[in-house]
PDB file of N, CA and C in Angstrom:
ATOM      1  N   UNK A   1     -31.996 -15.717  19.660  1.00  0.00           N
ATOM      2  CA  UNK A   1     -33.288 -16.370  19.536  1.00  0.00           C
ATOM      3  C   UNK A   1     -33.515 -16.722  18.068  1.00  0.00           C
ATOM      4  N   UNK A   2     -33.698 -18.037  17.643  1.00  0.00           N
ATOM      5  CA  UNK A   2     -34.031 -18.198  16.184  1.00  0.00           C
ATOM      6  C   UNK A   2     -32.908 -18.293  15.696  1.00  0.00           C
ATOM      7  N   UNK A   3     -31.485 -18.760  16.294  1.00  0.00           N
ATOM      8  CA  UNK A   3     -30.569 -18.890  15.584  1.00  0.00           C
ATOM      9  C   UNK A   3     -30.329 -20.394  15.558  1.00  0.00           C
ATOM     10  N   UNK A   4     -30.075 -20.864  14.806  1.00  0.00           N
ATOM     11  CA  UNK A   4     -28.841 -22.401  14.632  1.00  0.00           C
ATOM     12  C   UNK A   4     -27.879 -22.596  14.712  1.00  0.00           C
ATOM     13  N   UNK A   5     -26.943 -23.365  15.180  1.00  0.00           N
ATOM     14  CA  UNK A   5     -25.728 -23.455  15.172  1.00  0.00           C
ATOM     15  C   UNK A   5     -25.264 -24.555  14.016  1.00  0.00           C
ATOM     16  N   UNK A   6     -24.633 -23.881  13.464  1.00  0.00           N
ATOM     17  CA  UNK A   6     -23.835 -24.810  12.246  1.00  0.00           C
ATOM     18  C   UNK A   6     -22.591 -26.075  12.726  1.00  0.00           C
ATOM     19  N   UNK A   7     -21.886 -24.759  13.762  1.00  0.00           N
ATOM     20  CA  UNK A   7     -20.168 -25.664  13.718  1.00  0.00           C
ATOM     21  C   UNK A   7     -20.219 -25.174  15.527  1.00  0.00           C
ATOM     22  N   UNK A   8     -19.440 -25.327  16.112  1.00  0.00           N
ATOM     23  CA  UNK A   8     -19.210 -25.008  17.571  1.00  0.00           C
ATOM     24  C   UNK A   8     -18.190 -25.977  18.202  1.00  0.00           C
ATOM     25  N   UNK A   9     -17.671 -25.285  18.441  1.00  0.00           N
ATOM     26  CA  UNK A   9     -16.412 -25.669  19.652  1.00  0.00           C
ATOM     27  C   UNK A   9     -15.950 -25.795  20.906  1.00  0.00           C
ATOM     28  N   UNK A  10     -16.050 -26.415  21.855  1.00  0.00           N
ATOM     29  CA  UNK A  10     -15.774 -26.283  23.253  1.00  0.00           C
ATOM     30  C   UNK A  10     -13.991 -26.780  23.392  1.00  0.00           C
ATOM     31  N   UNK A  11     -13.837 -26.090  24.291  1.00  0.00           N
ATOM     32  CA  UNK A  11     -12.355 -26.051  25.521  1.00  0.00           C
ATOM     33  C   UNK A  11     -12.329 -27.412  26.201  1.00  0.00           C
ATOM     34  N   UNK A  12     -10.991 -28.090  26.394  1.00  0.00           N
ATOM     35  CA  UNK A  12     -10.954 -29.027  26.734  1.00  0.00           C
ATOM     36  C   UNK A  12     -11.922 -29.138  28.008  1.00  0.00           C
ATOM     37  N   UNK A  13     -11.455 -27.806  28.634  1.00  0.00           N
ATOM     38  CA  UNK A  13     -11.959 -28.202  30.185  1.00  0.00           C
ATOM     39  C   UNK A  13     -13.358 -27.411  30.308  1.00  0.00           C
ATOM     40  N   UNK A  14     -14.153 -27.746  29.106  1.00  0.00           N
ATOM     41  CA  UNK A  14     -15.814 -27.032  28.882  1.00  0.00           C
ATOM     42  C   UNK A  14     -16.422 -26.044  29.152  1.00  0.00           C
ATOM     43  N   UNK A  15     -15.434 -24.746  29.689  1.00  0.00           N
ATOM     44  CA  UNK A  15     -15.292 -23.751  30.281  1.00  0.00           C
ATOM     45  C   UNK A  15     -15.353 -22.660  28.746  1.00  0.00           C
ATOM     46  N   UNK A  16     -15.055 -22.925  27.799  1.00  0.00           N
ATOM     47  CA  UNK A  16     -14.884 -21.775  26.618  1.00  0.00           C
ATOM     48  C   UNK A  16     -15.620 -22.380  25.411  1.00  0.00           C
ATOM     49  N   UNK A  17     -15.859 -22.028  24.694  1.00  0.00           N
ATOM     50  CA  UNK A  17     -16.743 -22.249  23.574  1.00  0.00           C
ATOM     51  C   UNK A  17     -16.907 -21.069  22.433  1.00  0.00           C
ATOM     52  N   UNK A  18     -16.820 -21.756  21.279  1.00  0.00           N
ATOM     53  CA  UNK A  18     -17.126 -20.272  19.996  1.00  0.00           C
ATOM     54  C   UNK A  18     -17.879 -21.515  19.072  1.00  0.00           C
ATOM     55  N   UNK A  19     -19.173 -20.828  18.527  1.00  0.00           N
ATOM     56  CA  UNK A  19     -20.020 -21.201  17.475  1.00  0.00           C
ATOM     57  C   UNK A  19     -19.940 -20.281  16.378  1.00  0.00           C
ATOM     58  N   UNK A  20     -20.379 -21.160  15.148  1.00  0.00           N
ATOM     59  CA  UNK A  20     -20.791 -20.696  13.936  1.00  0.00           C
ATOM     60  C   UNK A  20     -22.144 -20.959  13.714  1.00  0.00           C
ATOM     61  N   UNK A  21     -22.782 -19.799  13.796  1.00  0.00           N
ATOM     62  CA  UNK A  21     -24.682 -19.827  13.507  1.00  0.00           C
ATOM     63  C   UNK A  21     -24.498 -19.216  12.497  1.00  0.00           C
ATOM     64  N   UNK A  22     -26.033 -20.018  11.779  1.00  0.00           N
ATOM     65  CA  UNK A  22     -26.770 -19.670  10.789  1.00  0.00           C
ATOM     66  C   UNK A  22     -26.781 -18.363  10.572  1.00  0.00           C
ATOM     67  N   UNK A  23     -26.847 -17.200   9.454  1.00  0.00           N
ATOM     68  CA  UNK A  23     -26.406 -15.921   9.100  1.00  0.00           C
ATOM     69  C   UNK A  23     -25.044 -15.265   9.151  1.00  0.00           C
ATOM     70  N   UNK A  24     -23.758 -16.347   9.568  1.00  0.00           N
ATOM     71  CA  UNK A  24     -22.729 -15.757   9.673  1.00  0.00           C
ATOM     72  C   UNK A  24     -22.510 -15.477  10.770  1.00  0.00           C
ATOM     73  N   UNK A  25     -22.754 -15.337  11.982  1.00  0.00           N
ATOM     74  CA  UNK A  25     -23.161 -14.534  13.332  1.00  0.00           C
ATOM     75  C   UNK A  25     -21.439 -15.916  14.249  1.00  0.00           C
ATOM     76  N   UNK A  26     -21.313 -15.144  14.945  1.00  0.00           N
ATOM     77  CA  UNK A  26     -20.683 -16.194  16.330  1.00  0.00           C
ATOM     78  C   UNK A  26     -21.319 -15.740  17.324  1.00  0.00           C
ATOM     79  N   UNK A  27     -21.428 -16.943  18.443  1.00  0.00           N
ATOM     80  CA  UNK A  27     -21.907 -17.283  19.687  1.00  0.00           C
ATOM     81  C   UNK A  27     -20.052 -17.545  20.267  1.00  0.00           C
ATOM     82  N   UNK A  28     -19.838 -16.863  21.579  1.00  0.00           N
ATOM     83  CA  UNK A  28     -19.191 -16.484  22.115  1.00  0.00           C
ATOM     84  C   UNK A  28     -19.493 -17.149  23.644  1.00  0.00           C
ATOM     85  N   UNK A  29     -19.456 -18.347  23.820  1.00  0.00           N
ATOM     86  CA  UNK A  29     -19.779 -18.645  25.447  1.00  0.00           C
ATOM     87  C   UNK A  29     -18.604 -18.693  26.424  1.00  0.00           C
ATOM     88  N   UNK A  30     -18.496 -18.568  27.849  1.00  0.00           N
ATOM     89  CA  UNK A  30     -17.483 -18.724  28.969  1.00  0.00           C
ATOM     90  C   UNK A  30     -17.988 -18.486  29.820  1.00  0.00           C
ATOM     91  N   UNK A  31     -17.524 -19.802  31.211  1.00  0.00           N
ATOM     92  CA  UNK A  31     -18.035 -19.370  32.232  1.00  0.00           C
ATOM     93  C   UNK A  31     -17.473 -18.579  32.985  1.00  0.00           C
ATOM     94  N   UNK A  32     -18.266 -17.689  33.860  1.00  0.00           N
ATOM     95  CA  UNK A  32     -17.939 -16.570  34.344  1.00  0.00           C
ATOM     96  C   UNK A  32     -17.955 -16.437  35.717  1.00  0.00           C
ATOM     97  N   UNK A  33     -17.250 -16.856  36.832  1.00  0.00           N
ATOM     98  CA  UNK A  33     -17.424 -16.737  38.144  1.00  0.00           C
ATOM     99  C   UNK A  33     -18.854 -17.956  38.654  1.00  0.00           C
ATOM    100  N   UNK A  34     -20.068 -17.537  38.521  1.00  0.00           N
ATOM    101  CA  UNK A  34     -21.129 -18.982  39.272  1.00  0.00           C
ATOM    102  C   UNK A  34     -22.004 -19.000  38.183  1.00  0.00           C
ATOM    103  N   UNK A  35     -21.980 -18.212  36.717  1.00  0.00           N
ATOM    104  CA  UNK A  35     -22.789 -17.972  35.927  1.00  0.00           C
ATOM    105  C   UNK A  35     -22.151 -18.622  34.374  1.00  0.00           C
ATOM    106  N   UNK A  36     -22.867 -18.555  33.157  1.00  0.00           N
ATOM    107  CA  UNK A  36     -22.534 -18.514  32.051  1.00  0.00           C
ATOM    108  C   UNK A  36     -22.673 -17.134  31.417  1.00  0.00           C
ATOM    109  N   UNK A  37     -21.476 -16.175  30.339  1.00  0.00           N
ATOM    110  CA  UNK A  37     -21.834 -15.193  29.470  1.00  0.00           C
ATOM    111  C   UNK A  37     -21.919 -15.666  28.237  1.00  0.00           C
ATOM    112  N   UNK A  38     -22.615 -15.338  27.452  1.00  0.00           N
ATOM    113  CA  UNK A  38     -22.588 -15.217  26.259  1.00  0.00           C
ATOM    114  C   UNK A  38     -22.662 -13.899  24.887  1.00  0.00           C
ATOM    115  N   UNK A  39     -22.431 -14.001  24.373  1.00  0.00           N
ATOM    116  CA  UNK A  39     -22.462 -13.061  23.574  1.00  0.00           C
ATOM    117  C   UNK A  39     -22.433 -13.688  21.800  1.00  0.00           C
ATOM    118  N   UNK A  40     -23.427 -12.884  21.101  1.00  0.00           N
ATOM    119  CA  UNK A  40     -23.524 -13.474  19.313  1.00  0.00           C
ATOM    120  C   UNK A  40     -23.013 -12.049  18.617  1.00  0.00           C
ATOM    121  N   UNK A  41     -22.422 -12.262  18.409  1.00  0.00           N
ATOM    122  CA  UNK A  41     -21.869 -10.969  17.078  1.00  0.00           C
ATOM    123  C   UNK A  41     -21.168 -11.194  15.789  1.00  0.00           C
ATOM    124  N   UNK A  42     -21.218  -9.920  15.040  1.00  0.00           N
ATOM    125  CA  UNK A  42     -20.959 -10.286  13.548  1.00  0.00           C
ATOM    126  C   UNK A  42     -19.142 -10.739  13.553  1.00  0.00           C
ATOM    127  N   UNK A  43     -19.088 -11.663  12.455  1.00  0.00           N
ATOM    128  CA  UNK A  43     -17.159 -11.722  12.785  1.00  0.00           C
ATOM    129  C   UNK A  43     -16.304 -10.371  12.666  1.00  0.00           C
ATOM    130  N   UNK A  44     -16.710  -9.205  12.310  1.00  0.00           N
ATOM    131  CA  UNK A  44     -16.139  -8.084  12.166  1.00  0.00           C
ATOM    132  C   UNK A  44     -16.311  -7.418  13.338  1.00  0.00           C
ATOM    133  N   UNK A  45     -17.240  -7.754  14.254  1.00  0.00           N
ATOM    134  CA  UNK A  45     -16.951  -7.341  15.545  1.00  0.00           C
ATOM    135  C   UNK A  45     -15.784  -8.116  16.558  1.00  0.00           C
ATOM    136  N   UNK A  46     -14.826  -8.827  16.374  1.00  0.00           N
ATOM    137  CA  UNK A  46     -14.209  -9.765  16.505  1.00  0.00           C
ATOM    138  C   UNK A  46     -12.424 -10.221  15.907  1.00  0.00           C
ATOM    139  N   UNK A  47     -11.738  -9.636  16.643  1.00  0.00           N
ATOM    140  CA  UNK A  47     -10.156 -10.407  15.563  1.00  0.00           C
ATOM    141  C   UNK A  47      -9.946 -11.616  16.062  1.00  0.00           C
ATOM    142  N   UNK A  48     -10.037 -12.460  14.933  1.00  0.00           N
ATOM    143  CA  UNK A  48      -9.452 -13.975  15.433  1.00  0.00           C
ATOM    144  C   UNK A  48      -8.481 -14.708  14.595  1.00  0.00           C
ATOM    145  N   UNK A  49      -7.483 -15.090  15.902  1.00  0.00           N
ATOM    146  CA  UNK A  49      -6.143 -15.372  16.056  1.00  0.00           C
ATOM    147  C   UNK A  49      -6.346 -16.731  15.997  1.00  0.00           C
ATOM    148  N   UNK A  50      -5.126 -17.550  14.969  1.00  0.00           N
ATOM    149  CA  UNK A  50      -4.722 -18.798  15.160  1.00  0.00           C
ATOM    150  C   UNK A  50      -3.348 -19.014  15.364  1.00  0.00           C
ATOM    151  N   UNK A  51      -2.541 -19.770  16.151  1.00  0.00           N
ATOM    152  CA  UNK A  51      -0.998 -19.715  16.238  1.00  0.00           C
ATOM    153  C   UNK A  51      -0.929 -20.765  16.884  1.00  0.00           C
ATOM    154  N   UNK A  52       0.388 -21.806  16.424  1.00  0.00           N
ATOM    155  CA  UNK A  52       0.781 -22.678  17.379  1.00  0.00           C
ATOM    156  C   UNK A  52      -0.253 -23.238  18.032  1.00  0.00           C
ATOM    157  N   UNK A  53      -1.541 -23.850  18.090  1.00  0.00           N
ATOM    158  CA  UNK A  53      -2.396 -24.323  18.514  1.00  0.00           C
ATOM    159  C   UNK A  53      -3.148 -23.608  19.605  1.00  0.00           C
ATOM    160  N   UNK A  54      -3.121 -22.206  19.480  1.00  0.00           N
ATOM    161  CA  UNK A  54      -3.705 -21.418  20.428  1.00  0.00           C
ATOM    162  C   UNK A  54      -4.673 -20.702  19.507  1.00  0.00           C
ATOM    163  N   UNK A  55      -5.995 -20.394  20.485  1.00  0.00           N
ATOM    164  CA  UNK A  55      -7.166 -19.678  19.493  1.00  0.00           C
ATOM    165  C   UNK A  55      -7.310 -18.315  20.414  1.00  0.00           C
ATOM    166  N   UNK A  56      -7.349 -17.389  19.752  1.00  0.00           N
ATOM    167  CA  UNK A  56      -7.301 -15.849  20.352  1.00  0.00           C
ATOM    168  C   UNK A  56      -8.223 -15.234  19.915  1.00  0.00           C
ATOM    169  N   UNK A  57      -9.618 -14.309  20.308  1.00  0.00           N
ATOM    170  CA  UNK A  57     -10.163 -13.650  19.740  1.00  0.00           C
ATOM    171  C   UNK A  57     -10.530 -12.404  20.922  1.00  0.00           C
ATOM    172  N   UNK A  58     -10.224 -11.344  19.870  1.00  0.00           N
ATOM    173  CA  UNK A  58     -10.629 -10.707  21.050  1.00  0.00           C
ATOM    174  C   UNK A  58     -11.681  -9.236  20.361  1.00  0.00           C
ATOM    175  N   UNK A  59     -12.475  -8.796  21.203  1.00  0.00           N
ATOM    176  CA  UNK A  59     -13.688  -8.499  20.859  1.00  0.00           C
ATOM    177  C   UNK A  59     -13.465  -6.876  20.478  1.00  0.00           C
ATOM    178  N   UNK A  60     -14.520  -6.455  19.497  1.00  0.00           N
ATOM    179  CA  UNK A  60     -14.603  -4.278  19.627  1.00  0.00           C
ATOM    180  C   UNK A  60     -14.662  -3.809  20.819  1.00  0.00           C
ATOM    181  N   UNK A  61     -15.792  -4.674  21.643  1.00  0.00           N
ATOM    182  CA  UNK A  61     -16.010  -4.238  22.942  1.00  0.00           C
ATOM    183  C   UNK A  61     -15.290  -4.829  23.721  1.00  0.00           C
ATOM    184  N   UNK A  62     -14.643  -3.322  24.085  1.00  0.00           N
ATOM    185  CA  UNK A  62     -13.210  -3.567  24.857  1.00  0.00           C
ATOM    186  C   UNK A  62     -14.085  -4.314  26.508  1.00  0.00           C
ATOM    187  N   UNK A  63     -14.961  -3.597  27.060  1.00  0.00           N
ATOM    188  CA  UNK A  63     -15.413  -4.212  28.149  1.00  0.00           C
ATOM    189  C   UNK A  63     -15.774  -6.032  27.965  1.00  0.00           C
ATOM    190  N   UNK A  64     -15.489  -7.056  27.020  1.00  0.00           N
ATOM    191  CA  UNK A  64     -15.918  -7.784  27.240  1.00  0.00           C
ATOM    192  C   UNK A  64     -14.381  -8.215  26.993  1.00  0.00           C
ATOM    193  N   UNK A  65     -13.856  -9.238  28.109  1.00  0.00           N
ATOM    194  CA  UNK A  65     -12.267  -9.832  28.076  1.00  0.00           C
ATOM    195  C   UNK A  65     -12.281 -10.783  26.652  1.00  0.00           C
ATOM    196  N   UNK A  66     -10.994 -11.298  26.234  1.00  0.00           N
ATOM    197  CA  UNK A  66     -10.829 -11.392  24.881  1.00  0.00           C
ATOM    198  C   UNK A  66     -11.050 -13.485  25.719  1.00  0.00           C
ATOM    199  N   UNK A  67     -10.901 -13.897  24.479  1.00  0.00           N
ATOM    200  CA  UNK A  67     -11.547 -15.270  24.793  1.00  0.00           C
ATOM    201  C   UNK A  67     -10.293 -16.053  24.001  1.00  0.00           C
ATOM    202  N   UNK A  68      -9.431 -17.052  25.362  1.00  0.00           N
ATOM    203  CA  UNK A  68      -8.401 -17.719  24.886  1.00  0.00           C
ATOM    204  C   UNK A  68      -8.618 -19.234  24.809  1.00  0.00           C
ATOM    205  N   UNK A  69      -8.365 -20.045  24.041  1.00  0.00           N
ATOM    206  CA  UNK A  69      -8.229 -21.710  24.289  1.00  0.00           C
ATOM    207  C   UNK A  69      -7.197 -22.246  23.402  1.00  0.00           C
ATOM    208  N   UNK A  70      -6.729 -23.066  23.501  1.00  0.00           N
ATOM    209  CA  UNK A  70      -5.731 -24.372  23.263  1.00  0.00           C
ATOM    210  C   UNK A  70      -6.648 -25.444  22.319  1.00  0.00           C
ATOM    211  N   UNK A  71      -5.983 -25.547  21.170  1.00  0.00           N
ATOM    212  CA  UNK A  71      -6.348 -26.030  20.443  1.00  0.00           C
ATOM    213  C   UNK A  71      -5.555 -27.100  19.877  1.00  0.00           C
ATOM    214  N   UNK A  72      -5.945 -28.714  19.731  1.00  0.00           N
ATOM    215  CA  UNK A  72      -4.573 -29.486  18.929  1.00  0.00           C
ATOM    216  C   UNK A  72      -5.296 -29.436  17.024  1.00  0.00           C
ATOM    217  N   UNK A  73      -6.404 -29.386  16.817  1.00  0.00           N
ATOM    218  CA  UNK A  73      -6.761 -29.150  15.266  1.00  0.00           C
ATOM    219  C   UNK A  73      -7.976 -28.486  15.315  1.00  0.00           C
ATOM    220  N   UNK A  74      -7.498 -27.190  14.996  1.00  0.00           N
ATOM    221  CA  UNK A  74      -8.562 -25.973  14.670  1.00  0.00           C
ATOM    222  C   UNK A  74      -9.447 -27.191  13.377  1.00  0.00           C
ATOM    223  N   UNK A  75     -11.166 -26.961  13.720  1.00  0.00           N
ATOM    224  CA  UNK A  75     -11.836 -27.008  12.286  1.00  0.00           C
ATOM    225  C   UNK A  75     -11.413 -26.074  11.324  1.00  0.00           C
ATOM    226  N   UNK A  76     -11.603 -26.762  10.072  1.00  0.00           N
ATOM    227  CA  UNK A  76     -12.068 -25.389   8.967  1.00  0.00           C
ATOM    228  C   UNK A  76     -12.327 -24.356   9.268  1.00  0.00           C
ATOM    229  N   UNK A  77     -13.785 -24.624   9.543  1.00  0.00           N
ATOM    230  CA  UNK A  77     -14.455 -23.185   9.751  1.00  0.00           C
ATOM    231  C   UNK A  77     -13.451 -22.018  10.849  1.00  0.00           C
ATOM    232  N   UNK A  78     -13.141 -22.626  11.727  1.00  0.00           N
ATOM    233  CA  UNK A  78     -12.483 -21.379  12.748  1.00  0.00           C
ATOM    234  C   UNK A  78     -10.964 -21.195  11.897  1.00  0.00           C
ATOM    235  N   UNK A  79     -10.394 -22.079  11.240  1.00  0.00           N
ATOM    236  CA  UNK A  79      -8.969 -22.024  10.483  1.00  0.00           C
ATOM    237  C   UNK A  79      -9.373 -20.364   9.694  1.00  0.00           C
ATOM    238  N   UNK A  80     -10.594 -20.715   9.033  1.00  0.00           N
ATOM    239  CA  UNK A  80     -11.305 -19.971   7.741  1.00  0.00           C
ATOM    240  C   UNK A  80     -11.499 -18.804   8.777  1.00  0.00           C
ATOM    241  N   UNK A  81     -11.847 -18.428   9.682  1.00  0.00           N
ATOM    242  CA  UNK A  81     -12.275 -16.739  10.505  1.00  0.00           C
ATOM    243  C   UNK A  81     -10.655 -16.336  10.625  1.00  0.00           C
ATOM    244  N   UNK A  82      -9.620 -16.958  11.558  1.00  0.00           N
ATOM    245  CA  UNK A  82      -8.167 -16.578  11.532  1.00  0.00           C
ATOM    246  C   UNK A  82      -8.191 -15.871  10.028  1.00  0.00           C
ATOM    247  N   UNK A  83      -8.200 -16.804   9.175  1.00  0.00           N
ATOM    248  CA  UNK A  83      -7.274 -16.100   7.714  1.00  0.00           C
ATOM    249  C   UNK A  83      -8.305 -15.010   7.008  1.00  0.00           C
ATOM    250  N   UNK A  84      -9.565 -14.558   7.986  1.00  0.00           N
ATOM    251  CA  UNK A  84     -10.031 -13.421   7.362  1.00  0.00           C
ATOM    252  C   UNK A  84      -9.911 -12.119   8.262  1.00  0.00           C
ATOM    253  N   UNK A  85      -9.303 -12.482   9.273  1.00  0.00           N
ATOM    254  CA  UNK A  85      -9.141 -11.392  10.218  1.00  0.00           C
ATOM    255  C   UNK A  85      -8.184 -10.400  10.173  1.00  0.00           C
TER     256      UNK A  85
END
């Protein structure tokens, strides 16, 4: 609530999504069976993977599944979370 989104990314097939909000924070969206989840947490709650055009992050909280997409040119900004992870 009260956040902005700076940068954000969707999955080819509009199903996955990762934002960069205002305070540093990520927004974490995927749809989930007939619903949408989301989740905002700090990037240290979070390892994120860049390789070969694949984006990997996967969360502290082990109960929440790790979040995969296919990527042909990572932005900056998500290039920039990989090389701090």
């Amino acid at each position: 609530e009260g956040a902005h989104v700076e940068a954000a990314l969707v999955d080819a097939k509009g199903r996955n999504a990762i934002a960069r909000l205002d305070g540093g924070k990520l927004l974490i969206a995927r749809v989930m069976a007939d619903g949408v989840s989301a989740r905002v947490l700090a990037p240290a709650q979070a390892r994120v993977r860049l390789a070969r055009g694949q984006l990997s992050v996967a969360f502290a909280d082990l109960g929440y599944p790790s979040l995969h997409m296919r990527l042909e040119n990572p932005p900056a900004w998500l290039a920039e979370l990989g090389a701090h992870a």
